[in-house]
Protein backbone atom coordinates (compact mmCIF):
# COMPACT_ATOMS: atom_id res chain seq x y z
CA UNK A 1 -4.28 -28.91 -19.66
CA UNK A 2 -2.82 -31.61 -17.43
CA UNK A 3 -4.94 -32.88 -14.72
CA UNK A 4 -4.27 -33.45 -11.10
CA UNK A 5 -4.04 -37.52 -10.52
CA UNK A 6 -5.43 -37.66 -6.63
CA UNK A 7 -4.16 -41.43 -4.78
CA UNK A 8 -7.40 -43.00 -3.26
CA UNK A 9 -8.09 -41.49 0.18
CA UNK A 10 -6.85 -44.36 2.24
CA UNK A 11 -3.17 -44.07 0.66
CA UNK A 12 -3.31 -40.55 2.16
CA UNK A 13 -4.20 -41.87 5.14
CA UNK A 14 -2.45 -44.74 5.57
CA UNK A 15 1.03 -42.58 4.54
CA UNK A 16 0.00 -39.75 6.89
CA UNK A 17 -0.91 -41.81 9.77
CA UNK A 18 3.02 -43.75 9.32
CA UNK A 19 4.41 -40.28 9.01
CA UNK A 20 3.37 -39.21 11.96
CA UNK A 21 3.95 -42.32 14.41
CA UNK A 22 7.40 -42.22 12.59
CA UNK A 23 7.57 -37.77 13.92
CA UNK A 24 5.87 -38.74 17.87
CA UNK A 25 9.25 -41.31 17.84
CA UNK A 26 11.64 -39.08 16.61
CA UNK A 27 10.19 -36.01 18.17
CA UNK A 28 8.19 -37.27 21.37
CA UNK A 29 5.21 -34.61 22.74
CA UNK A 30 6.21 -34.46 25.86
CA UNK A 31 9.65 -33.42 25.43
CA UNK A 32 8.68 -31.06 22.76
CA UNK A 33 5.97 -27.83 23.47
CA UNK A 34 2.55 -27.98 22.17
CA UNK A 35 3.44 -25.84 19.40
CA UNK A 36 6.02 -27.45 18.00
CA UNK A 37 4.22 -30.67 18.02
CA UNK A 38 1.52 -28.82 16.15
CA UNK A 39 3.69 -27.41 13.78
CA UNK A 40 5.56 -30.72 13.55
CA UNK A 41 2.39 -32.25 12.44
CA UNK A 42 0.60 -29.77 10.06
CA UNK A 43 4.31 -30.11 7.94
CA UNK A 44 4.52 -33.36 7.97
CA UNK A 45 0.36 -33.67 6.59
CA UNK A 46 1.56 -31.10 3.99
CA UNK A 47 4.63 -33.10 2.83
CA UNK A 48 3.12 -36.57 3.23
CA UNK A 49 -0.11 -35.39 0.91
CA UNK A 50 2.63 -34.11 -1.35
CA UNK A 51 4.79 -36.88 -1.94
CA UNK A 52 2.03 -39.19 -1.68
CA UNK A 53 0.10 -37.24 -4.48
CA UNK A 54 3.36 -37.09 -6.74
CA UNK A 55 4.16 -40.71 -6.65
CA UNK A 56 0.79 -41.51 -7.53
CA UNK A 57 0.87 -39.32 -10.17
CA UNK A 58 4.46 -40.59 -11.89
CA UNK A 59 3.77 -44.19 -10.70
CA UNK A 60 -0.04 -45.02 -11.29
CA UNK A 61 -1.18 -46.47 -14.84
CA UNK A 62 -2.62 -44.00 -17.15
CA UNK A 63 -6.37 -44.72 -17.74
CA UNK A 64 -7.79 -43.08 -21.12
CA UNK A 65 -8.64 -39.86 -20.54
């Protein structure tokens, strides 16, 4: 059974928070309604936690398990 390999929480966060200064530049809040920008920013947590998780998982050194 292969296991999950989670990043450390701050690479989430760090990733996330870049993300989503990177979205309010290319997609500004006032210019765009509330739900968009709160659609906007639920799909780029859900893509950011899922690339971040998938690089960490092909990139990090394998520990013994």
């Amino acid at each position: 059974m292969t296991r999950i390999r989670w990043a450390p929480w701050w690479i989430y966060a760090v990733a996330i928070g870049g993300l989503n200064i990177a979205r309010q530049v290319l997609f500004p809040p006032s210019r765009v309604g509330t739900a968009v920008t709160v659609g906007l920013f639920f799909t780029v947590l859900a893509i950011g936690f899922a690339v971040v998780t998938a690089l960490h998982a092909l990139l990090a050194p394998r520990g013994r398990e």
